[in-house]
C-alpha atoms as a PDB file:
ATOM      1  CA  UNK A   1      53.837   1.837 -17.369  1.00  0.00           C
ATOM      2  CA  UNK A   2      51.310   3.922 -15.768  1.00  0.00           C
ATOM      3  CA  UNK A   3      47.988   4.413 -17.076  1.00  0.00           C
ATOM      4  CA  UNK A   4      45.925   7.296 -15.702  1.00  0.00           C
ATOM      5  CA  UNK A   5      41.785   7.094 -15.422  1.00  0.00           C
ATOM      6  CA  UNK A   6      40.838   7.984 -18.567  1.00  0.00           C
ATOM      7  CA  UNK A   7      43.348   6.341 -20.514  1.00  0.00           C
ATOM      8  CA  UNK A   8      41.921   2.976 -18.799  1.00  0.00           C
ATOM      9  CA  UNK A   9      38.179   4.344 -19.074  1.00  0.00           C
ATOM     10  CA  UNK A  10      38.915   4.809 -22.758  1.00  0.00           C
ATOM     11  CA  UNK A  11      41.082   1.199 -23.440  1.00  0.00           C
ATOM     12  CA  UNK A  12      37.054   0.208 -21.813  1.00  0.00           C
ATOM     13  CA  UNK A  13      35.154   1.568 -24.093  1.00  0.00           C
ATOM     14  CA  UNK A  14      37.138   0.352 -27.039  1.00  0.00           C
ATOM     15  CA  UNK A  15      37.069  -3.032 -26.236  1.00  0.00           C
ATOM     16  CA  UNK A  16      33.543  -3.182 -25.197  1.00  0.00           C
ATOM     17  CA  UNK A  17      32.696  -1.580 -28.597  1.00  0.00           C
ATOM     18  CA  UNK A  18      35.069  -4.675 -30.094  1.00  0.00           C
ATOM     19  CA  UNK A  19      33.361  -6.810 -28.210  1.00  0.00           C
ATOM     20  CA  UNK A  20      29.825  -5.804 -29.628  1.00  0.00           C
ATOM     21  CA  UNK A  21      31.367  -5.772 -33.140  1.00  0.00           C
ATOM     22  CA  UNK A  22      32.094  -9.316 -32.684  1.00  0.00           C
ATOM     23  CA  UNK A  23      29.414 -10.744 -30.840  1.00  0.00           C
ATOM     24  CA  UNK A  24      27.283  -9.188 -33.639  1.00  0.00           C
ATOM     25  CA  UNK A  25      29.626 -10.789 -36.549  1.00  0.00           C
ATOM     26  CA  UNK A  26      29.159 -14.149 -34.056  1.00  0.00           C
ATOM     27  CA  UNK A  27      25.358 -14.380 -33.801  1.00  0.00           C
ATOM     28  CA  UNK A  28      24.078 -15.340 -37.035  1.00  0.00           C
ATOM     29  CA  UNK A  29      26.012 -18.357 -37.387  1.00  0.00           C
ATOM     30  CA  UNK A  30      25.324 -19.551 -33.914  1.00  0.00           C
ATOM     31  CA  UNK A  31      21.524 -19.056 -34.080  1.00  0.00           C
ATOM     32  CA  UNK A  32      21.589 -20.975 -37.560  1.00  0.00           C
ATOM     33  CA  UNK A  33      24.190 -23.697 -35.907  1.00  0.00           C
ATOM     34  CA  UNK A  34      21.018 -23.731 -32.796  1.00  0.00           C
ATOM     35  CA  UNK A  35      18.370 -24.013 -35.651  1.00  0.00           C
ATOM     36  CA  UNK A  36      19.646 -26.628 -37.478  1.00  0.00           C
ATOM     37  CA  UNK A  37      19.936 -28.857 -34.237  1.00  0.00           C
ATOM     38  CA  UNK A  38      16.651 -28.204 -33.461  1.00  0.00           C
ATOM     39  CA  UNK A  39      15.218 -29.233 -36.753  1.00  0.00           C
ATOM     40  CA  UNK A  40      17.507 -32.228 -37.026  1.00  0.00           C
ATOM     41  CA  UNK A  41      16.560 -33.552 -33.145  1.00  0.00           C
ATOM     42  CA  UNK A  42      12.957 -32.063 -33.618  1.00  0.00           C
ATOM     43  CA  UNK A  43      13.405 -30.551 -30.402  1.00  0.00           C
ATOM     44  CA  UNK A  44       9.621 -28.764 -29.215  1.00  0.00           C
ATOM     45  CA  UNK A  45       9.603 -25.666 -27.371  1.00  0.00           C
ATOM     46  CA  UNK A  46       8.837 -27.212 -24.146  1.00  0.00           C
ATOM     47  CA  UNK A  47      12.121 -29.436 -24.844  1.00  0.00           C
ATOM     48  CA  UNK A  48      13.669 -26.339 -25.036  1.00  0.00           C
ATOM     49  CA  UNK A  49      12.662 -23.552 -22.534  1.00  0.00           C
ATOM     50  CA  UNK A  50      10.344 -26.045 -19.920  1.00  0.00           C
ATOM     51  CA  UNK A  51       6.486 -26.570 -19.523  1.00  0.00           C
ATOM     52  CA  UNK A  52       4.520 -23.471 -19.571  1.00  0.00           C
ATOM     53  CA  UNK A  53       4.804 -22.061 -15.770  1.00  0.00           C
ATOM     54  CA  UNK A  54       2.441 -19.984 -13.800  1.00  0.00           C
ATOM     55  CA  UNK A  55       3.612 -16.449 -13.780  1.00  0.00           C
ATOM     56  CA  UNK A  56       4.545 -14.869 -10.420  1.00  0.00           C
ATOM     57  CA  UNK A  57       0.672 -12.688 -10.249  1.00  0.00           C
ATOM     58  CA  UNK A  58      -1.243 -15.970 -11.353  1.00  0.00           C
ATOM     59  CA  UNK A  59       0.697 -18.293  -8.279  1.00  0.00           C
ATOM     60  CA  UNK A  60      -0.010 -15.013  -5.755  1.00  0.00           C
ATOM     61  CA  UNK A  61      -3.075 -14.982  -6.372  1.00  0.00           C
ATOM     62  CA  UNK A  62      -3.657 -18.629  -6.271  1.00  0.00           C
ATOM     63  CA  UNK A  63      -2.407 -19.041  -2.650  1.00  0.00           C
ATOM     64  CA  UNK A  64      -4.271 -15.567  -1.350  1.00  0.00           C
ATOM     65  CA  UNK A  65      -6.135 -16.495   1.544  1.00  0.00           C
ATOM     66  CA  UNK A  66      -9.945 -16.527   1.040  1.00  0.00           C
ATOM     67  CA  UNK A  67     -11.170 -13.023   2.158  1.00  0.00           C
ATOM     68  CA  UNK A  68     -12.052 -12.634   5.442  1.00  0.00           C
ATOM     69  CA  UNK A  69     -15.786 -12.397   6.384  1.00  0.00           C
ATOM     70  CA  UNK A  70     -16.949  -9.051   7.799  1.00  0.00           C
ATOM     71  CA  UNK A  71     -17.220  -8.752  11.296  1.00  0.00           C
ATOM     72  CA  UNK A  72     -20.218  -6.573  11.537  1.00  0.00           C
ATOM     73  CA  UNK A  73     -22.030  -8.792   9.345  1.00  0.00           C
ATOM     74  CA  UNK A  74     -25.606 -10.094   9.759  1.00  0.00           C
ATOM     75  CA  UNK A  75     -25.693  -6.817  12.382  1.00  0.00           C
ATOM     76  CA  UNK A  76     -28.352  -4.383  11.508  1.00  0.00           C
ATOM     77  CA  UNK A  77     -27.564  -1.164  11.079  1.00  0.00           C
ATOM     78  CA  UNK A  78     -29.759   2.217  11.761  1.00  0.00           C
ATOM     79  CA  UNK A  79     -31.413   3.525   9.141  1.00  0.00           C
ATOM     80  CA  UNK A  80     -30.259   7.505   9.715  1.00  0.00           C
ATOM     81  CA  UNK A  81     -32.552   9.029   7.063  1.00  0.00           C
ATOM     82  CA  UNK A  82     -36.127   8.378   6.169  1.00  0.00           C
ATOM     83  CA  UNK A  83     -38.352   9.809   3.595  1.00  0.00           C
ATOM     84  CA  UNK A  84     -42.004   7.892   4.204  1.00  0.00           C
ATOM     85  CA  UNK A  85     -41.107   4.723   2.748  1.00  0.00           C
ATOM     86  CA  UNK A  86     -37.422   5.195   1.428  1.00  0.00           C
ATOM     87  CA  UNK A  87     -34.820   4.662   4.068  1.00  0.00           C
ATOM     88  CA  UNK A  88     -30.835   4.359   4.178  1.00  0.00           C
ATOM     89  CA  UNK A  89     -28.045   3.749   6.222  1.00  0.00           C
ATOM     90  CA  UNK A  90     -25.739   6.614   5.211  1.00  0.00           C
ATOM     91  CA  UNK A  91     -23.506   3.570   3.880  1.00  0.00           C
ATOM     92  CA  UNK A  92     -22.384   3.262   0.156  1.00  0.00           C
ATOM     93  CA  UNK A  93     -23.615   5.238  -2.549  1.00  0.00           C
ATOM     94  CA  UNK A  94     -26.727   7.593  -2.194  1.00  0.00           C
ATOM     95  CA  UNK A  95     -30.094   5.871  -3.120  1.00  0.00           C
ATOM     96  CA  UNK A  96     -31.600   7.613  -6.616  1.00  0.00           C
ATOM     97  CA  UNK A  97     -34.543   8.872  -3.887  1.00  0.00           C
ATOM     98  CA  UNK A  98     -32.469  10.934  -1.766  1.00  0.00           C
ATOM     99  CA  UNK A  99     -30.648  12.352  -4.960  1.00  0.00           C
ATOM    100  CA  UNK A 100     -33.729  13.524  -6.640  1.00  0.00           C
ATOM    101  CA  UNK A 101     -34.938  14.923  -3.143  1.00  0.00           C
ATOM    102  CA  UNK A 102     -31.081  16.647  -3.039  1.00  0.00           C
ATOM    103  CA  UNK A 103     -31.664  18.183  -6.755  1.00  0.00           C
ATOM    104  CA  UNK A 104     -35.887  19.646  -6.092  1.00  0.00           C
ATOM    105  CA  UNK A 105     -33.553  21.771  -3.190  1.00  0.00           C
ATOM    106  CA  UNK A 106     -33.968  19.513  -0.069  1.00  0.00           C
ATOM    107  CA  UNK A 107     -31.034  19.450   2.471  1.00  0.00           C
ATOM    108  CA  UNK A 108     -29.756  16.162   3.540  1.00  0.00           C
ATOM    109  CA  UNK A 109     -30.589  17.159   7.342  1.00  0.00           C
ATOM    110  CA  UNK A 110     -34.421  17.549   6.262  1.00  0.00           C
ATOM    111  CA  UNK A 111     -34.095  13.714   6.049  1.00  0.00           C
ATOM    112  CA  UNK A 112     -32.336  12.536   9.209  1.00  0.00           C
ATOM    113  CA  UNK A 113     -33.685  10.002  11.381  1.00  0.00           C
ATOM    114  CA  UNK A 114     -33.627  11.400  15.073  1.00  0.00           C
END
């Protein structure tokens, strides 16, 4: 007897959705048949499931390489703008100096090192 697609794609659905029904009907007694053995064996949870583990991130970042030194370190580098004793590099965040110099009106320029 030939089935078409659907009629198969439907005869799947039903029995998954008896399947379900009876797993469901299933699962009470088997997790009271597991807790009763555990209670009557006092079995712990590392009995059970295994010693706490590392997770995946935690191991990673155990075995990450130390970070690697800079190459340009213990190098000076040239101070590009000046204002009589203030300098800086141009490098990393603008010094509180500069930025008060920037907000009275001053261009950046005015303080460049030539």
């Amino acid at each position: 007897m030939a089935k078409s697609y659907s009629q198969l794609q439907a005869q799947i659905q039903k029995l998954q959705a008896e399947a379900e029904a009876i797993k469901a009907k299933e699962l009470d007694g088997v997790i009271a048949r597991i807790r009763t053995a555990i209670e009557h064996y006092g079995i712990t949870p590392d009995q059970l499931f295994g010693s706490v583990k590392k997770t995946k991130a935690t191991r990673a970042a155990a075995k990450k390489a130390p970070a690697r030194k800079s190459a340009a370190k213990g190098r000076p580098v040239a101070i590009k703008y000046r204002d009589g004793e203030n300098t800086w590099t141009g490098r990393g965040n603008k010094p509180r100096w500069l930025v008060a110099r920037l907000a009275e009106g001053k261009q950046l320029g005015d303080f460049a090192v030539n």
